[in-house]
N, C-alpha and C. Protein backbone atom coordinates (compact mmCIF):
# COMPACT_ATOMS: atom_id res chain seq x y z
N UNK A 1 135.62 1.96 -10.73
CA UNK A 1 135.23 2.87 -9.69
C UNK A 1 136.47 3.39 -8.93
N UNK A 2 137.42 2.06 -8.52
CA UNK A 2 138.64 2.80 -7.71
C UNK A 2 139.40 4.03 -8.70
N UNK A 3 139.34 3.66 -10.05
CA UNK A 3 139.93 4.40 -11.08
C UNK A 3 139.10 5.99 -11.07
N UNK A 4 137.99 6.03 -11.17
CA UNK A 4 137.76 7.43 -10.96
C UNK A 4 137.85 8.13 -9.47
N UNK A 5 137.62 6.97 -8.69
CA UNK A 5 137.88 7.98 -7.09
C UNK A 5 139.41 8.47 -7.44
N UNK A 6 140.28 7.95 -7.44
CA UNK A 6 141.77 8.25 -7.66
C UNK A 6 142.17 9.25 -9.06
N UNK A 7 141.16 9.20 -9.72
CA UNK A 7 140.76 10.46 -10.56
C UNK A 7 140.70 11.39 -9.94
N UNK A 8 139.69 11.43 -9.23
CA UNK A 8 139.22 12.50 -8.26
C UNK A 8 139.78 13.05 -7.41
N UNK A 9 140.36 12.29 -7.10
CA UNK A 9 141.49 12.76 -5.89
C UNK A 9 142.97 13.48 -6.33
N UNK A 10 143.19 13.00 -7.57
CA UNK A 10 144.37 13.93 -8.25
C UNK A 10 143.72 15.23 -8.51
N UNK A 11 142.98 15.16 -9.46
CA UNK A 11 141.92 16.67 -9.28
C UNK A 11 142.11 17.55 -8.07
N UNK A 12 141.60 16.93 -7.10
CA UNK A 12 141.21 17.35 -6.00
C UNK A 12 142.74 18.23 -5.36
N UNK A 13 143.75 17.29 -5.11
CA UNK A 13 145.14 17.49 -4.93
C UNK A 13 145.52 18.70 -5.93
N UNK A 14 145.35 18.58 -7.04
CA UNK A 14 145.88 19.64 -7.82
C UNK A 14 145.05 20.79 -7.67
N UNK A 15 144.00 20.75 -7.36
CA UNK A 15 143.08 22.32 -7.63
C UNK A 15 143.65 22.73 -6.07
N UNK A 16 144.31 21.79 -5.01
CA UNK A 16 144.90 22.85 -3.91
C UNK A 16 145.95 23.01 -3.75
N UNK A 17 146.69 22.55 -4.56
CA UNK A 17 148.18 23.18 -5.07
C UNK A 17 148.21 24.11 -5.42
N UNK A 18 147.32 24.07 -6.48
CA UNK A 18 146.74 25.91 -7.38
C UNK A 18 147.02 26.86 -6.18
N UNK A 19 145.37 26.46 -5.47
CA UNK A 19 145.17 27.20 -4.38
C UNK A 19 145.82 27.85 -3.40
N UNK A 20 146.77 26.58 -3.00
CA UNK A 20 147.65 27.24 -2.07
C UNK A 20 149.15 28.06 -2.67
N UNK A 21 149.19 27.40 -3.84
CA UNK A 21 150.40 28.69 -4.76
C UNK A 21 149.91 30.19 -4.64
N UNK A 22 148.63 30.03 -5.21
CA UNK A 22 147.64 31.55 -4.96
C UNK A 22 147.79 32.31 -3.22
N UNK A 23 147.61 31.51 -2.93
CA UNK A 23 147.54 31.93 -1.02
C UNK A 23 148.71 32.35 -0.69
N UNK A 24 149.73 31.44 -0.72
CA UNK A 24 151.27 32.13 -0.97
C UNK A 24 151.50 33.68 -1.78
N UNK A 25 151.31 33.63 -2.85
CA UNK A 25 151.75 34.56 -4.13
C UNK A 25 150.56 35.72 -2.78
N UNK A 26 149.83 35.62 -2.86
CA UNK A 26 149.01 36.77 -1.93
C UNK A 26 149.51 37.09 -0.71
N UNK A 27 150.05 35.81 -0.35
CA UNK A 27 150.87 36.64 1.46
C UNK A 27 151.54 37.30 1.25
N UNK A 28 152.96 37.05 0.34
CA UNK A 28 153.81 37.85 -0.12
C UNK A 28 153.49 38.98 -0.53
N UNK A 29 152.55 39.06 -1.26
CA UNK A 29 151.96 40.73 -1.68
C UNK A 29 151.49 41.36 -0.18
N UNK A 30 150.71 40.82 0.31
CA UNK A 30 150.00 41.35 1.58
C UNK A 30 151.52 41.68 2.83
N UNK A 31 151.91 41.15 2.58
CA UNK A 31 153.55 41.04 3.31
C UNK A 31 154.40 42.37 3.15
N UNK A 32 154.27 42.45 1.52
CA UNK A 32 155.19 43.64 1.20
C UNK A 32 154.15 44.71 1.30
N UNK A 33 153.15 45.05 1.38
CA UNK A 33 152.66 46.19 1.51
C UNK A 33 152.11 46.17 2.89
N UNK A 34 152.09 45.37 4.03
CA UNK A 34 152.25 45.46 5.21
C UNK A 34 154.44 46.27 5.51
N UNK A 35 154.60 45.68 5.30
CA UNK A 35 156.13 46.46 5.13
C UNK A 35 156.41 47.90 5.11
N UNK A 36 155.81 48.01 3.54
CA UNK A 36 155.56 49.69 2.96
C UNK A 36 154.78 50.30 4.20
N UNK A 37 153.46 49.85 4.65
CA UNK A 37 152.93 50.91 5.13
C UNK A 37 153.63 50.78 6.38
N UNK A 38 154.00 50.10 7.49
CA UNK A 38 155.17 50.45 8.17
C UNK A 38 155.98 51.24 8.11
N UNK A 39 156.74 51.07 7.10
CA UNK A 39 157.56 52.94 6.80
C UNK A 39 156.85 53.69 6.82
N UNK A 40 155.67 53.63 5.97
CA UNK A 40 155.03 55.22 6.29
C UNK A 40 154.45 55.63 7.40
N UNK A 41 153.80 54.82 7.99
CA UNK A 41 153.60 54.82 9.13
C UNK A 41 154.90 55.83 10.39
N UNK A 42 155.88 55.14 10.19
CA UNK A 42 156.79 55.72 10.95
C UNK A 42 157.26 56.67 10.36
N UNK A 43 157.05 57.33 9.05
CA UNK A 43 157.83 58.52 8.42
C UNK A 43 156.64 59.36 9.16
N UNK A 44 155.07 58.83 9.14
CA UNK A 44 154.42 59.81 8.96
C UNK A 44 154.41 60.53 10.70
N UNK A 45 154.63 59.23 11.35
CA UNK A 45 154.56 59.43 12.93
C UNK A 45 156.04 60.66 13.44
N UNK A 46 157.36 60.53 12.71
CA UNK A 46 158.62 61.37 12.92
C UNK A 46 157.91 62.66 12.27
N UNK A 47 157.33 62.71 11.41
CA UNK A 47 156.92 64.18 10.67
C UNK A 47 156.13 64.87 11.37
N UNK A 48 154.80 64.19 12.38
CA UNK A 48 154.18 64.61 13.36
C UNK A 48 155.15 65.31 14.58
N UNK A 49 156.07 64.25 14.78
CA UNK A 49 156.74 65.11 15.91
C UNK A 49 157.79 66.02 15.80
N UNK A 50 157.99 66.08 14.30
CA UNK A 50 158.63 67.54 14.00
C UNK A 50 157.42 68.45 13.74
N UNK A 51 156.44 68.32 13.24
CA UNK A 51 155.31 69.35 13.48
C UNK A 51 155.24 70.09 15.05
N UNK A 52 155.00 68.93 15.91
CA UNK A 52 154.28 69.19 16.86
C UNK A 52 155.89 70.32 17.52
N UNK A 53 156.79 69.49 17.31
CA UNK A 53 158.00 70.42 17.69
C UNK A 53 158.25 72.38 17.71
N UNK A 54 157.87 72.21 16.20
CA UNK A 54 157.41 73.53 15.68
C UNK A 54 156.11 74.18 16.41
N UNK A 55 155.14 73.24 16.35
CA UNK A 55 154.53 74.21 17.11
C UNK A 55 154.16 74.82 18.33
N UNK A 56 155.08 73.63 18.99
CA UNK A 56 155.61 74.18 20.27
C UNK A 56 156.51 75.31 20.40
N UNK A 57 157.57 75.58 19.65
CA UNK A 57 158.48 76.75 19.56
C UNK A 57 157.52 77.50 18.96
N UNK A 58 156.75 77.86 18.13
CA UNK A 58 155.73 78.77 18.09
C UNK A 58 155.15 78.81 18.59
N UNK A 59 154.29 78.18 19.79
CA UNK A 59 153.39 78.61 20.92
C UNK A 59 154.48 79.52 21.58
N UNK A 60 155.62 78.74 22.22
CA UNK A 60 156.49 80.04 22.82
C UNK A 60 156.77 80.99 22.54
N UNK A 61 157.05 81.53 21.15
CA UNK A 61 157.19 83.00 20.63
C UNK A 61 156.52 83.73 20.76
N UNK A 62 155.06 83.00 20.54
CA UNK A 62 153.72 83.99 20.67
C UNK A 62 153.37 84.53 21.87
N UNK A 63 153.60 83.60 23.03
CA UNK A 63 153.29 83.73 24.24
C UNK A 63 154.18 84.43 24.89
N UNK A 64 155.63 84.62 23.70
CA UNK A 64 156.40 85.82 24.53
C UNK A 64 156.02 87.26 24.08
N UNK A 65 155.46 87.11 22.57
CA UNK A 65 155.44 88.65 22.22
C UNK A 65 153.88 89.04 23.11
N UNK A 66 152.94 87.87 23.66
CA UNK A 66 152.00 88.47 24.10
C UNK A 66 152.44 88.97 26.07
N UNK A 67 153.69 88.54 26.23
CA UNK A 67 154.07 88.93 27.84
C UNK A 67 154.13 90.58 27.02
N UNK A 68 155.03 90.58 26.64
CA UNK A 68 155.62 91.97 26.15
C UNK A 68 154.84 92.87 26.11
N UNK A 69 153.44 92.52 24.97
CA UNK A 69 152.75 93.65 25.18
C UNK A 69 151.66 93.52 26.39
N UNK A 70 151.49 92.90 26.61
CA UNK A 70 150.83 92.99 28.36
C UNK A 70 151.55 93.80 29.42
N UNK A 71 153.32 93.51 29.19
CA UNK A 71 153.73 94.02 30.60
C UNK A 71 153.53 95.87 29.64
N UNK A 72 153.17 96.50 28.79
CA UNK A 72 152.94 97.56 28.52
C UNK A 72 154.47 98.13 28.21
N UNK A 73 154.05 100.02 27.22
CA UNK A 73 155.14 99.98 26.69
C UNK A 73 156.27 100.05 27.13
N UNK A 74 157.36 100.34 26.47
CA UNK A 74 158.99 99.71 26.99
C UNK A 74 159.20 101.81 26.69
N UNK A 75 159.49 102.38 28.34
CA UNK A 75 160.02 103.65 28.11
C UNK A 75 161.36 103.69 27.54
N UNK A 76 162.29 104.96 26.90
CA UNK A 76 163.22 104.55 25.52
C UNK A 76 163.75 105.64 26.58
């Protein structure tokens, strides 16, 4: 009987060695693509604020050619 509990218990020990090799090998994956999307994350967040940049200097252009023709035409 002590011989199979101590059976059992190597079993037991080894199927969470497995386990926890697996759990490891998965953080690491989950790790590096927590990583990756971090960069993109921040590429995608700098690309926004060169958008938004732009379209701020294009709100201003527009809003100048619309002074222009509001203040009416330009006598020559």
């Amino acid at each position: 009987m002590l011989e199979a509990s101590l059976s059992q218990l190597e079993q037991l020990v080894s199927d969470l060695v497995q386990q926890n090799q697996a759990l490891l090998a998965t953080n690491q994956s989950l790790s590096a693509e927590l990583a990756q999307t971090k960069d993109e994350n921040e590429s995608l967040q700098l690309s926004l604020m060169e958008q938004e940049e732009k379209q701020g200097a294009t709100t201003a252009r527009i809003q100048a050619l619309v002074e222009r023709v509001s203040a009416g035409p330009v006598s020559a």
